[in-house]
N, C-alpha and C. Protein backbone atom coordinates (compact mmCIF):
# COMPACT_ATOMS: atom_id res chain seq x y z
N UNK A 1 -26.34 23.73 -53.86
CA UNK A 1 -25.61 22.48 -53.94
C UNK A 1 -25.64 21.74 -52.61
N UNK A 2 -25.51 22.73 -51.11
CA UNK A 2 -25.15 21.85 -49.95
C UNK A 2 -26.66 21.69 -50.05
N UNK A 3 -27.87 21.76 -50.28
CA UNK A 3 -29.34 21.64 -49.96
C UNK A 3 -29.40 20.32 -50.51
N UNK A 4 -28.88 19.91 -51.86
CA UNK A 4 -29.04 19.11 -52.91
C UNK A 4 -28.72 17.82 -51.66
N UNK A 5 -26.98 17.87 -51.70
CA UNK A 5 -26.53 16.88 -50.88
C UNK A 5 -27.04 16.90 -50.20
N UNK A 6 -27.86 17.72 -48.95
CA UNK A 6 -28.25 17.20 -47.72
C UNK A 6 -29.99 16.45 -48.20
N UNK A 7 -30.26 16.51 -49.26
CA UNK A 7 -31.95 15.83 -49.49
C UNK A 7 -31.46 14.25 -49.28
N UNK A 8 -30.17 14.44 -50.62
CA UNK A 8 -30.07 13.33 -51.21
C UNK A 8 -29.23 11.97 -49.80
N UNK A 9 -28.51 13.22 -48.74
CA UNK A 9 -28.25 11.91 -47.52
C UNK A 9 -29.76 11.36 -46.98
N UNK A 10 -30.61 12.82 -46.60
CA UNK A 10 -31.55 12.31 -46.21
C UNK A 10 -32.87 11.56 -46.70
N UNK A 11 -32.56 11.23 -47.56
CA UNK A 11 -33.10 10.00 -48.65
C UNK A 11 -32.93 8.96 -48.32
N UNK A 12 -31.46 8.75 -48.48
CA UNK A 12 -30.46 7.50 -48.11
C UNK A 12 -31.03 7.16 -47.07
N UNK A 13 -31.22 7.56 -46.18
CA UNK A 13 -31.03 7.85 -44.49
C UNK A 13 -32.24 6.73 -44.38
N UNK A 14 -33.47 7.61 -44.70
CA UNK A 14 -34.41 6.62 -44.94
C UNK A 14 -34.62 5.90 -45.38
N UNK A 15 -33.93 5.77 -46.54
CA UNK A 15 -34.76 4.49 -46.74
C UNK A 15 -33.56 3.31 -47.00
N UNK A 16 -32.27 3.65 -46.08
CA UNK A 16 -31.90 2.47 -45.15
C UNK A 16 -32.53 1.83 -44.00
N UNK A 17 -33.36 2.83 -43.47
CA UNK A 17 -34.04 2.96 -42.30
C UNK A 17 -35.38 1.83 -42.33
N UNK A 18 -35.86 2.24 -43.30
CA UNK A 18 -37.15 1.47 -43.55
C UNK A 18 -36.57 -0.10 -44.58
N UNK A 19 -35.57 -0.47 -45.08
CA UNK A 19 -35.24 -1.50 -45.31
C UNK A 19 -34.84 -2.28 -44.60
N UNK A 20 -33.91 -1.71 -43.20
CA UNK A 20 -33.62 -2.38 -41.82
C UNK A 20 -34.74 -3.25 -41.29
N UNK A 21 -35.82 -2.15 -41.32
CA UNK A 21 -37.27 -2.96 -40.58
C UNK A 21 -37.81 -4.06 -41.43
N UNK A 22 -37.50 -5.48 -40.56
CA UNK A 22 -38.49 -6.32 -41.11
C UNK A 22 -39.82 -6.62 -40.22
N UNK A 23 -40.55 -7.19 -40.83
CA UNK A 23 -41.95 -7.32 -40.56
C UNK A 23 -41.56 -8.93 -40.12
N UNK A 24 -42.01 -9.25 -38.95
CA UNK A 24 -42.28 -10.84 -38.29
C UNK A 24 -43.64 -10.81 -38.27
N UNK A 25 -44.02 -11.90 -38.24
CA UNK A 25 -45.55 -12.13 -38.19
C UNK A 25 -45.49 -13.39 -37.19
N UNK A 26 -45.97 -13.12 -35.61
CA UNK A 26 -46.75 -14.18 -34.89
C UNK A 26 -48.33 -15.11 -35.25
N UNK A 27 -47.89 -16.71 -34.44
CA UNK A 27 -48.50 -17.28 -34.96
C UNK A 27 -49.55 -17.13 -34.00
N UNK A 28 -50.92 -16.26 -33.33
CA UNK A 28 -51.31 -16.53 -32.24
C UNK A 28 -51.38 -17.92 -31.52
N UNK A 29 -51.52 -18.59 -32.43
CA UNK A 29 -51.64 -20.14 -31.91
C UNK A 29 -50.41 -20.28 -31.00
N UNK A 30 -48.86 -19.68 -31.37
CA UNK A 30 -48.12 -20.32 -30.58
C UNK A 30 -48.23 -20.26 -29.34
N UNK A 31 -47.46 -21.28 -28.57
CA UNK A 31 -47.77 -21.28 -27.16
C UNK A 31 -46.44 -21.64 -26.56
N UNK A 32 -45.79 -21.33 -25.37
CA UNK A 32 -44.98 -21.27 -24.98
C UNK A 32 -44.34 -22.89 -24.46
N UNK A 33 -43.50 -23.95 -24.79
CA UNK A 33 -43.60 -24.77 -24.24
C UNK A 33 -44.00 -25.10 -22.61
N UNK A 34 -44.64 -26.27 -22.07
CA UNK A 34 -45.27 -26.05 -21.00
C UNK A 34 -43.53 -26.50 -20.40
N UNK A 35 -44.11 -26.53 -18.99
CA UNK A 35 -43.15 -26.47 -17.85
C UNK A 35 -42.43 -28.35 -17.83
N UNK A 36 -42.89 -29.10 -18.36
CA UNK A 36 -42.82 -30.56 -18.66
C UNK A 36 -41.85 -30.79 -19.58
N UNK A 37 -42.33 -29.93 -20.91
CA UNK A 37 -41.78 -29.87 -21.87
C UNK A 37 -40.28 -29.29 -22.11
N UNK A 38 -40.47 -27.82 -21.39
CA UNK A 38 -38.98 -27.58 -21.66
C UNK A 38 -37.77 -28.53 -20.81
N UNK A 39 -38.58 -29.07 -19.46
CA UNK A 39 -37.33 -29.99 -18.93
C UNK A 39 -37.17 -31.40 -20.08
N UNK A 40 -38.43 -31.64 -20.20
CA UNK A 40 -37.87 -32.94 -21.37
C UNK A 40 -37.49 -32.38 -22.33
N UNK A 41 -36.97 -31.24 -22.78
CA UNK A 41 -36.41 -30.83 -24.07
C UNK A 41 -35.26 -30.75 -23.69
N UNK A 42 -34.37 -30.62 -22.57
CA UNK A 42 -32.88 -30.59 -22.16
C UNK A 42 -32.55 -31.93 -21.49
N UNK A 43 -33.47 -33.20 -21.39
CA UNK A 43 -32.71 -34.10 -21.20
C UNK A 43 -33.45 -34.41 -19.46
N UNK A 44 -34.12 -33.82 -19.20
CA UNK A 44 -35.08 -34.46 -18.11
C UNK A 44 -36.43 -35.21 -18.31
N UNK A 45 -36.14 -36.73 -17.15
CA UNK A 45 -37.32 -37.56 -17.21
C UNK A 45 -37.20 -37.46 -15.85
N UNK A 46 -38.33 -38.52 -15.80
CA UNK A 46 -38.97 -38.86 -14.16
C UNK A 46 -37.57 -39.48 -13.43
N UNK A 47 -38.02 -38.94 -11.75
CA UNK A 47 -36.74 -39.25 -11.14
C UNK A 47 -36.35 -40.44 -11.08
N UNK A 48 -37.45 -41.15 -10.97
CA UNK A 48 -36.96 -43.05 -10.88
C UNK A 48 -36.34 -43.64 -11.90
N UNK A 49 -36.64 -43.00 -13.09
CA UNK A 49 -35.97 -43.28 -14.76
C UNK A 49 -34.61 -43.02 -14.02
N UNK A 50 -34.38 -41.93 -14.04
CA UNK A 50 -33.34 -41.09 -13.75
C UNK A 50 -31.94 -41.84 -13.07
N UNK A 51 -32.78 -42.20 -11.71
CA UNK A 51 -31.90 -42.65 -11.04
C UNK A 51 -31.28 -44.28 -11.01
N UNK A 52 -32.75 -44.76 -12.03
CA UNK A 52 -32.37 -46.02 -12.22
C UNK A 52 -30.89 -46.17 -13.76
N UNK A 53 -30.78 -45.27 -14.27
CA UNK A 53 -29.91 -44.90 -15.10
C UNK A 53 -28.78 -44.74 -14.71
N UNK A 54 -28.72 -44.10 -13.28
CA UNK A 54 -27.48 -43.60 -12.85
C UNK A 54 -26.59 -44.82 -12.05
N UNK A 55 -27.66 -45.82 -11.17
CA UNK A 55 -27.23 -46.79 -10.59
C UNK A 55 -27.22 -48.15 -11.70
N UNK A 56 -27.88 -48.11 -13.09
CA UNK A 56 -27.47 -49.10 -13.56
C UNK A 56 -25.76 -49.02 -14.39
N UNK A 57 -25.24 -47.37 -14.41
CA UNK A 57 -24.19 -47.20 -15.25
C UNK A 57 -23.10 -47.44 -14.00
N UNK A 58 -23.12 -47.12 -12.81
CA UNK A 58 -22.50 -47.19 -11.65
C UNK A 58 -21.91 -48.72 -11.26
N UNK A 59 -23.08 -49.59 -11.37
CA UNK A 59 -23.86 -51.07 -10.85
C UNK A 59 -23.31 -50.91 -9.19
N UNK A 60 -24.18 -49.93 -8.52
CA UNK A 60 -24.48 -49.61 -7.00
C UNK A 60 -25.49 -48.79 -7.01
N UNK A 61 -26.28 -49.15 -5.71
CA UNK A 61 -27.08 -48.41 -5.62
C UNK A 61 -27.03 -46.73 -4.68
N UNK A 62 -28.04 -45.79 -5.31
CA UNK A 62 -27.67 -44.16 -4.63
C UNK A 62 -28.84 -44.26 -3.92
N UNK A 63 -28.51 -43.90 -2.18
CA UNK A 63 -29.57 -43.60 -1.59
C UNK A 63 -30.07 -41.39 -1.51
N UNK A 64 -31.30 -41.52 -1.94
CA UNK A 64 -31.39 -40.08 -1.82
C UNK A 64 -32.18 -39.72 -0.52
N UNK A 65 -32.17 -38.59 -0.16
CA UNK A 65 -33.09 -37.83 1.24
C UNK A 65 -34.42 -38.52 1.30
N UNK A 66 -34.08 -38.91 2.12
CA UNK A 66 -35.99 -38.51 2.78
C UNK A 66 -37.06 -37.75 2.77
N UNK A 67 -36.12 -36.89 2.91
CA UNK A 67 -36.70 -35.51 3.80
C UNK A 67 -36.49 -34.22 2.40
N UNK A 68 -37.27 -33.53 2.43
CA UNK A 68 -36.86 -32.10 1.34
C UNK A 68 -37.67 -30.98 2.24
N UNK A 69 -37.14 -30.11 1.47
CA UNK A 69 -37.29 -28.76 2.37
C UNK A 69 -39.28 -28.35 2.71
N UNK A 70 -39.61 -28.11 3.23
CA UNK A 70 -40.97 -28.32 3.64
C UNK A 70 -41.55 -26.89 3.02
N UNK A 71 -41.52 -26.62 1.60
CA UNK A 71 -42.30 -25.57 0.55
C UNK A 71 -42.97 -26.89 -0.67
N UNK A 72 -43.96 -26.32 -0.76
CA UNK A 72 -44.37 -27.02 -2.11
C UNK A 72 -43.89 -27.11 -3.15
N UNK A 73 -43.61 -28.00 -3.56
CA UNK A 73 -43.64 -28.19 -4.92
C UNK A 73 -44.42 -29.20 -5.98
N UNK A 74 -44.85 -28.34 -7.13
CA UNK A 74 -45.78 -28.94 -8.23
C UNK A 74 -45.07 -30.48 -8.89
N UNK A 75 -43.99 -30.11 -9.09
CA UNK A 75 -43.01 -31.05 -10.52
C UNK A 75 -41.23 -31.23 -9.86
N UNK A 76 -41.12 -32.44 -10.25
CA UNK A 76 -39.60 -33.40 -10.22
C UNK A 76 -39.65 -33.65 -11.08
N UNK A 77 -38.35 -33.61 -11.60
CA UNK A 77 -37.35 -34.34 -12.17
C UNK A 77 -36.02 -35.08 -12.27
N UNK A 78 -35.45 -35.42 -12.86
CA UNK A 78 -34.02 -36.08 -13.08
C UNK A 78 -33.62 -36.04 -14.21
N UNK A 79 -32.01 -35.89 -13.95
CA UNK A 79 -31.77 -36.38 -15.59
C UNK A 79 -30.28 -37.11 -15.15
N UNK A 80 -29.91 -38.17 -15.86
CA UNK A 80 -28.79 -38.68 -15.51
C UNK A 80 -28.00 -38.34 -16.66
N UNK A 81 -26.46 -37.22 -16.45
CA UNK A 81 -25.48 -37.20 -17.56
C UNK A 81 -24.27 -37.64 -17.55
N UNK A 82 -23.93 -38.56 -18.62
CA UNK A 82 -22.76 -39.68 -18.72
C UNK A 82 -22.19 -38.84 -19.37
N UNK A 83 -20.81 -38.83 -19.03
CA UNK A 83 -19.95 -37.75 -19.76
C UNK A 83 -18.89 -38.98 -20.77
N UNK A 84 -19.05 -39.19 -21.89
CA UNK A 84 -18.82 -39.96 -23.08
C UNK A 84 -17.27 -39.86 -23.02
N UNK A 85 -17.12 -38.36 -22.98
CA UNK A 85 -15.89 -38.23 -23.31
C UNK A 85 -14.70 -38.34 -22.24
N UNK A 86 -14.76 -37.75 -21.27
CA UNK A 86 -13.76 -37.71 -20.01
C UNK A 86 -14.42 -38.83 -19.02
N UNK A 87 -15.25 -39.05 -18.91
CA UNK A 87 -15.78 -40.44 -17.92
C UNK A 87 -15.84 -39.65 -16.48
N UNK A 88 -15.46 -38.45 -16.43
CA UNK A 88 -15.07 -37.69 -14.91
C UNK A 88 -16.21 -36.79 -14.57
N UNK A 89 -17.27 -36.45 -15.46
CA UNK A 89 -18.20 -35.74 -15.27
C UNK A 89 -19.72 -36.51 -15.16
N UNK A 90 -19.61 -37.69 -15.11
CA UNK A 90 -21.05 -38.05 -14.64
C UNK A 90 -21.91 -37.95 -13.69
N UNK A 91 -23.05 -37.80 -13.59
CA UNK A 91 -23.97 -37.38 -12.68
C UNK A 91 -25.19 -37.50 -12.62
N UNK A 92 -26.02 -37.36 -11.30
CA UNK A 92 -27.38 -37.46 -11.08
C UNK A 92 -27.97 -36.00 -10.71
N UNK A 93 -28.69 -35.48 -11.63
CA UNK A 93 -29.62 -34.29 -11.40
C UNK A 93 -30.54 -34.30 -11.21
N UNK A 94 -31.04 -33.89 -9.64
CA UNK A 94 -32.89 -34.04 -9.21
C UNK A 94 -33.45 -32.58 -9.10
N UNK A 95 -34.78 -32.26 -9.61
CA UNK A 95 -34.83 -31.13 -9.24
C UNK A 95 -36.04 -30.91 -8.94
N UNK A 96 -36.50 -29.98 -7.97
CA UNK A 96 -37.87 -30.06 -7.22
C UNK A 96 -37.84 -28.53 -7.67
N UNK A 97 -39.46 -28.00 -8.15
CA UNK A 97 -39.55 -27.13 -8.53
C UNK A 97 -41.15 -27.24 -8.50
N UNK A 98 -41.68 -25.33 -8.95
CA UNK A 98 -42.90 -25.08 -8.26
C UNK A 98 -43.43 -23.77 -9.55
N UNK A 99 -44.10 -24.92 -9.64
CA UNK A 99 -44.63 -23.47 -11.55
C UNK A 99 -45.21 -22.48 -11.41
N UNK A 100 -45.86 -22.16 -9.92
CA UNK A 100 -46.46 -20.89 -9.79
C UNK A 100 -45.56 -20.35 -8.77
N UNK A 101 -44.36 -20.63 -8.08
CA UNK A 101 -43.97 -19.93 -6.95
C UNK A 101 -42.14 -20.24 -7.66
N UNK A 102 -41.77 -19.46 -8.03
CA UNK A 102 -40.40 -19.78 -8.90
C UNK A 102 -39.17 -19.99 -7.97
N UNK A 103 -39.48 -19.16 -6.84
CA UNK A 103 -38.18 -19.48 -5.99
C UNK A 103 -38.05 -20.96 -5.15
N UNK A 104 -39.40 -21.48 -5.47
CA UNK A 104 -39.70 -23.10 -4.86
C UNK A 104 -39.13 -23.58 -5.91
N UNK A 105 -36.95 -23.79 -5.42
CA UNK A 105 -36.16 -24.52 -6.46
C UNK A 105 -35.48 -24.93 -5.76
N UNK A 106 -35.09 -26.41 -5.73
CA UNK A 106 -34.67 -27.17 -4.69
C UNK A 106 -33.95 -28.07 -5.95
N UNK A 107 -32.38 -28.34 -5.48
CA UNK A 107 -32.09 -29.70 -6.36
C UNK A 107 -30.91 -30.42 -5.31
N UNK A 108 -30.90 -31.44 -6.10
CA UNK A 108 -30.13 -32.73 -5.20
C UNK A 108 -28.87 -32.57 -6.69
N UNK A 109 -27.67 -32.64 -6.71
CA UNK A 109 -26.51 -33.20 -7.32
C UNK A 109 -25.71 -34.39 -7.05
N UNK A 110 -25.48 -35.96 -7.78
CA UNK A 110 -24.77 -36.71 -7.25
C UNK A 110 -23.81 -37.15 -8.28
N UNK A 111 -22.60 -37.53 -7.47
CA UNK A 111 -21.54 -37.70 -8.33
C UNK A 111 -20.59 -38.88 -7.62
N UNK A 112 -20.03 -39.58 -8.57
CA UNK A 112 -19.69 -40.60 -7.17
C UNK A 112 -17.77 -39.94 -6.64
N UNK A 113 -17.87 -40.58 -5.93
CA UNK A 113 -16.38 -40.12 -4.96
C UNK A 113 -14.90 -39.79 -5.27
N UNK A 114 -14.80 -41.00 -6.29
CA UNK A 114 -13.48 -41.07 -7.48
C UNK A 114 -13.99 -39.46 -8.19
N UNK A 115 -14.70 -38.86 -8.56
CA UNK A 115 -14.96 -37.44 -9.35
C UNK A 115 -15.80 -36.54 -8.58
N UNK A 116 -15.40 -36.52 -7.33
CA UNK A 116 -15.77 -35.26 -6.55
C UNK A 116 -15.38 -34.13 -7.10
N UNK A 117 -16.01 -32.97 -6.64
CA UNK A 117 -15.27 -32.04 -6.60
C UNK A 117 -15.18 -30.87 -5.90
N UNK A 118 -13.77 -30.51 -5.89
CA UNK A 118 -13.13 -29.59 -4.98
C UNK A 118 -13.54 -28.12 -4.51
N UNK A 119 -14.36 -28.21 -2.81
CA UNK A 119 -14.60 -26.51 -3.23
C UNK A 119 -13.77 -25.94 -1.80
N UNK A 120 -12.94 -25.34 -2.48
CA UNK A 120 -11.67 -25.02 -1.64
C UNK A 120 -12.65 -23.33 -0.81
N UNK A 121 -11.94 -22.89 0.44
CA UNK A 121 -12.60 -22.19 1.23
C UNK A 121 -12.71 -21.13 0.23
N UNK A 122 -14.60 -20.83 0.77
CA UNK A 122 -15.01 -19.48 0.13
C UNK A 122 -15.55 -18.61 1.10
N UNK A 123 -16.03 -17.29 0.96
CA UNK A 123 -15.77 -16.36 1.58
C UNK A 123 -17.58 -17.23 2.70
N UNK A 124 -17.45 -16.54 3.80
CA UNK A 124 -19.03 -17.44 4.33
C UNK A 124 -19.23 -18.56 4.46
N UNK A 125 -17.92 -19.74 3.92
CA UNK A 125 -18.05 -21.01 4.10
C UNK A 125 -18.32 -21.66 5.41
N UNK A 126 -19.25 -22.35 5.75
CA UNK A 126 -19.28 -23.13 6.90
C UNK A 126 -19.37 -24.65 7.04
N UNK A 127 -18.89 -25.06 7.97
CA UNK A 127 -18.43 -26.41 8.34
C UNK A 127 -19.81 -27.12 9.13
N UNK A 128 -20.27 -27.90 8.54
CA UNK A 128 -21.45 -28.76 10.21
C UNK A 128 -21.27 -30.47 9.70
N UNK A 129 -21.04 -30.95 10.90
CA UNK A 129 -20.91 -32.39 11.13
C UNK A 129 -22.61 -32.85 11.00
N UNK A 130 -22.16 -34.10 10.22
CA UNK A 130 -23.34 -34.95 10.17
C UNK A 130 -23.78 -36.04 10.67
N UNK A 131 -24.57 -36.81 11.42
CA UNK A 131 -24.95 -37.78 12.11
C UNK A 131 -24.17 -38.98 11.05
N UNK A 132 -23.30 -39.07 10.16
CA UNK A 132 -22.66 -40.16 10.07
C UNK A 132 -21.44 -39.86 10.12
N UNK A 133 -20.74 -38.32 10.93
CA UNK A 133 -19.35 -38.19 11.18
C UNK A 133 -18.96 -37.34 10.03
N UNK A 134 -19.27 -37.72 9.00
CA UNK A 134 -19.05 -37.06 7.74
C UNK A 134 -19.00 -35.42 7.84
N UNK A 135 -18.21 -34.43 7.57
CA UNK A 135 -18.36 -33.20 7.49
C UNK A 135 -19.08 -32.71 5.86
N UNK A 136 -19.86 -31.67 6.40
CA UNK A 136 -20.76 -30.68 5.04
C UNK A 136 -20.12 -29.77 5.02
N UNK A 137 -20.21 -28.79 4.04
CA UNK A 137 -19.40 -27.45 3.41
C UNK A 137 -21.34 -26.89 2.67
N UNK A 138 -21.01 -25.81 3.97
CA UNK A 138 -22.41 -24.87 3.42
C UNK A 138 -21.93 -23.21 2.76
N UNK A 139 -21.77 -23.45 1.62
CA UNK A 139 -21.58 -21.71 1.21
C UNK A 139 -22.49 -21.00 0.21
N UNK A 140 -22.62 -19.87 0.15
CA UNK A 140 -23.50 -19.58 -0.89
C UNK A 140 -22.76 -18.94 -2.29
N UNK A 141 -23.64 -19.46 -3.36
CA UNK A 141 -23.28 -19.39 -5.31
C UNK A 141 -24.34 -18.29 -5.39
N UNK A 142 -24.14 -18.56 -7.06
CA UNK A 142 -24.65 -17.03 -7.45
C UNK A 142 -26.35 -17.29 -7.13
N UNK A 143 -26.90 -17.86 -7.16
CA UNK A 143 -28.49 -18.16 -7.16
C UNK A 143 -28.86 -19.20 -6.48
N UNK A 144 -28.08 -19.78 -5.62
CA UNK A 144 -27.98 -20.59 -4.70
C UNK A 144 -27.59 -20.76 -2.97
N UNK A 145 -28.15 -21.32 -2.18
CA UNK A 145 -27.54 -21.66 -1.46
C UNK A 145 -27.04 -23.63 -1.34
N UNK A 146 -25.45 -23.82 -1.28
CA UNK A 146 -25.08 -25.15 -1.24
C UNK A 146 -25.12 -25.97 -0.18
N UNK A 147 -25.11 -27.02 0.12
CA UNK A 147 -24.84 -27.73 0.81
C UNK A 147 -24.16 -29.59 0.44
N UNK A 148 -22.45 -29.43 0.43
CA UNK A 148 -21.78 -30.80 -0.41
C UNK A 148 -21.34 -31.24 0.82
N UNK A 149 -21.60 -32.65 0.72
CA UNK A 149 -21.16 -33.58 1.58
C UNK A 149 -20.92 -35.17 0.92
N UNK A 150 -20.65 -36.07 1.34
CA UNK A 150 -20.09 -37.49 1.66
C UNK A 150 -20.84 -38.42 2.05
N UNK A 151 -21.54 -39.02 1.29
CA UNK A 151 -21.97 -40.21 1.76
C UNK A 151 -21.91 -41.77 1.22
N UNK A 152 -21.34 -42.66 1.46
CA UNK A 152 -21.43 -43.78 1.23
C UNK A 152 -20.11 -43.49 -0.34
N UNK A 153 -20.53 -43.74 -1.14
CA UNK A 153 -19.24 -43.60 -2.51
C UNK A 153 -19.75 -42.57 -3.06
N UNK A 154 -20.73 -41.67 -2.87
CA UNK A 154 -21.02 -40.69 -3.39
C UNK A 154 -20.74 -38.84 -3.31
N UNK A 155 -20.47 -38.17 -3.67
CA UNK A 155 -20.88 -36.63 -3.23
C UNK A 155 -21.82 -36.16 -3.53
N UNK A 156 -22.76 -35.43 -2.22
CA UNK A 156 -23.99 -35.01 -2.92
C UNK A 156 -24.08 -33.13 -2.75
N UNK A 157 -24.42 -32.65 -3.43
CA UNK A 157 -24.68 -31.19 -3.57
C UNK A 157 -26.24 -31.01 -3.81
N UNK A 158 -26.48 -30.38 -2.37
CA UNK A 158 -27.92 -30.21 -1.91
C UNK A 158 -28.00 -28.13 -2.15
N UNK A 159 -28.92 -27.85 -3.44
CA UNK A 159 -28.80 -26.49 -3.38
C UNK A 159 -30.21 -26.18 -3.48
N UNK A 160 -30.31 -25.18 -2.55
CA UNK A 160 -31.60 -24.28 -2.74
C UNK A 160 -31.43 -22.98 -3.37
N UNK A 161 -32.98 -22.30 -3.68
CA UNK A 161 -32.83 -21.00 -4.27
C UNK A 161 -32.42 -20.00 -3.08
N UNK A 162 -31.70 -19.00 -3.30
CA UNK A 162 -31.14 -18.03 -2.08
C UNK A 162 -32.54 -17.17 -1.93
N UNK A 163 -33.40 -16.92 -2.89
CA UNK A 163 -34.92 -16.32 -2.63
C UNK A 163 -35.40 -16.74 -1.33
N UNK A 164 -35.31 -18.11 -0.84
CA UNK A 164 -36.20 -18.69 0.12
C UNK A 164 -35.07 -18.76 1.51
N UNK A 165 -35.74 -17.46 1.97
CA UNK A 165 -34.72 -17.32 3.71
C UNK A 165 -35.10 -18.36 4.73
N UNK A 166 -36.69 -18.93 4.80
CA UNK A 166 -37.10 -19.74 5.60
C UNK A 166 -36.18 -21.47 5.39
N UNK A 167 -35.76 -21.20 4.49
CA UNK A 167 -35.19 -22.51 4.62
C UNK A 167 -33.90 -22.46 4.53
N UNK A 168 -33.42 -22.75 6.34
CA UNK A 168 -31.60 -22.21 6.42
C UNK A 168 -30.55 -23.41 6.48
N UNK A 169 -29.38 -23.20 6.60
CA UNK A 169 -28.24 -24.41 6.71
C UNK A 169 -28.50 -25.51 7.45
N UNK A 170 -29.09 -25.51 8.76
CA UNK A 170 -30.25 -26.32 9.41
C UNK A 170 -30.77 -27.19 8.58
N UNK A 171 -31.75 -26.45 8.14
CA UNK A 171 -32.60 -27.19 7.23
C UNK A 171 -32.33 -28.40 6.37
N UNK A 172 -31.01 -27.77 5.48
CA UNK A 172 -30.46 -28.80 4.45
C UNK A 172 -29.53 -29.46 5.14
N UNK A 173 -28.88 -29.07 6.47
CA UNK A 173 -28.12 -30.37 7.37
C UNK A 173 -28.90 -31.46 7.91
N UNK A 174 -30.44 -31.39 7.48
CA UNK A 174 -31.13 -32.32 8.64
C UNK A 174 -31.85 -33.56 7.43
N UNK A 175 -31.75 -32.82 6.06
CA UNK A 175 -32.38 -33.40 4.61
C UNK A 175 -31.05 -34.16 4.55
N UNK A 176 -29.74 -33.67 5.02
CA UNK A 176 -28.41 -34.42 4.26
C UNK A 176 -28.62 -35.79 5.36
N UNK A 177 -28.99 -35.68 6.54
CA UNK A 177 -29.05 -36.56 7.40
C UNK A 177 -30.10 -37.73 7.27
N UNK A 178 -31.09 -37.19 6.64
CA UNK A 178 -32.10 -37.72 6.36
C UNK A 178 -31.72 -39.47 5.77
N UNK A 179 -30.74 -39.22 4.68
CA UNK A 179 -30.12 -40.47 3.62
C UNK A 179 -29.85 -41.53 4.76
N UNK A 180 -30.52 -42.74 4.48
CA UNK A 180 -29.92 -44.01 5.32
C UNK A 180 -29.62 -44.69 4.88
């Protein structure tokens, strides 16, 4: 009798087992969206689109850097997001990036002054004055290093990838300076 029951679980057993498994079938053809594509699939165009979006919803104009961190990069973008609902989250997203070297990730954040926002002291935070008086706040995020500062009606948040050591607080104090 216990032989009986134990066939008949291990019956069950299987061929729950083999009903679990489904069969997918790839299309070889597919192909991974390219590097263009997935940013225009979340709402990124060219930076001049971009920014001309951001200063026509504003009606002022945003001056950006000059200067960017001296690694290559392949591809920019922008995307400008109007926040519909609260009016407090709008913004300019630039992002410099590098399709064969991944840690070549550089972005610009702008937001204007009335909807700054607050980054109260974090652990490593540092302070550096900028050639327009203005003070920066350099700390490091999870996959980032920041750099937010003040310019003109704007706040800008200058972040690099924390991968890239050659390019230090220096660096992005002299890109924040860059803006005229």
């Amino acid at each position: 009798m216990q032989r009986k029951i134990y066939i008949f679980f291990s019956i069950i057993c299987i061929a729950i087992c083999f009903s679990a498994n489904e069969i997918v079938f790839a299309n070889p053809n597919d192909k991974p969206p390219s590097l263009e594509e997935g940013y225009t699939q979340v709402g990124y165009i060219s930076v001049e689109e971009a920014v001309k979006e951001f200063e026509n919803h504003f009606k002022q104009e945003v001056k950006l850097p000059k200067n960017k961190p001296s690694i290559p990069f392949t591809h920019q973008f922008g995307r400008f997001y109007e926040d519909k609902e609260h009016n407090t989250n709008d913004s300019l997203a630039i992002k410099f990036v590098n399709e064969k070297v991944k840690e070549n990730n550089y972005k610009i954040d702008i937001r204007p002054l009335k909807n700054k926002m607050i980054f109260k002291d974090r652990v490593n935070q540092k302070t550096y004055k900028l050639k327009n008086g203005q003070k920066a706040i350099y700390f490091d995020h999870q996959l980032f290093h920041f750099l937010v500062f003040e310019n003109g009606n704007w706040q800008y948040m200058l972040g690099i990838d924390k991968r890239l050591s050659k390019v230090t607080p220096d660096t992005l104090v002299e890109i924040a300076n860059s803006i005229e």
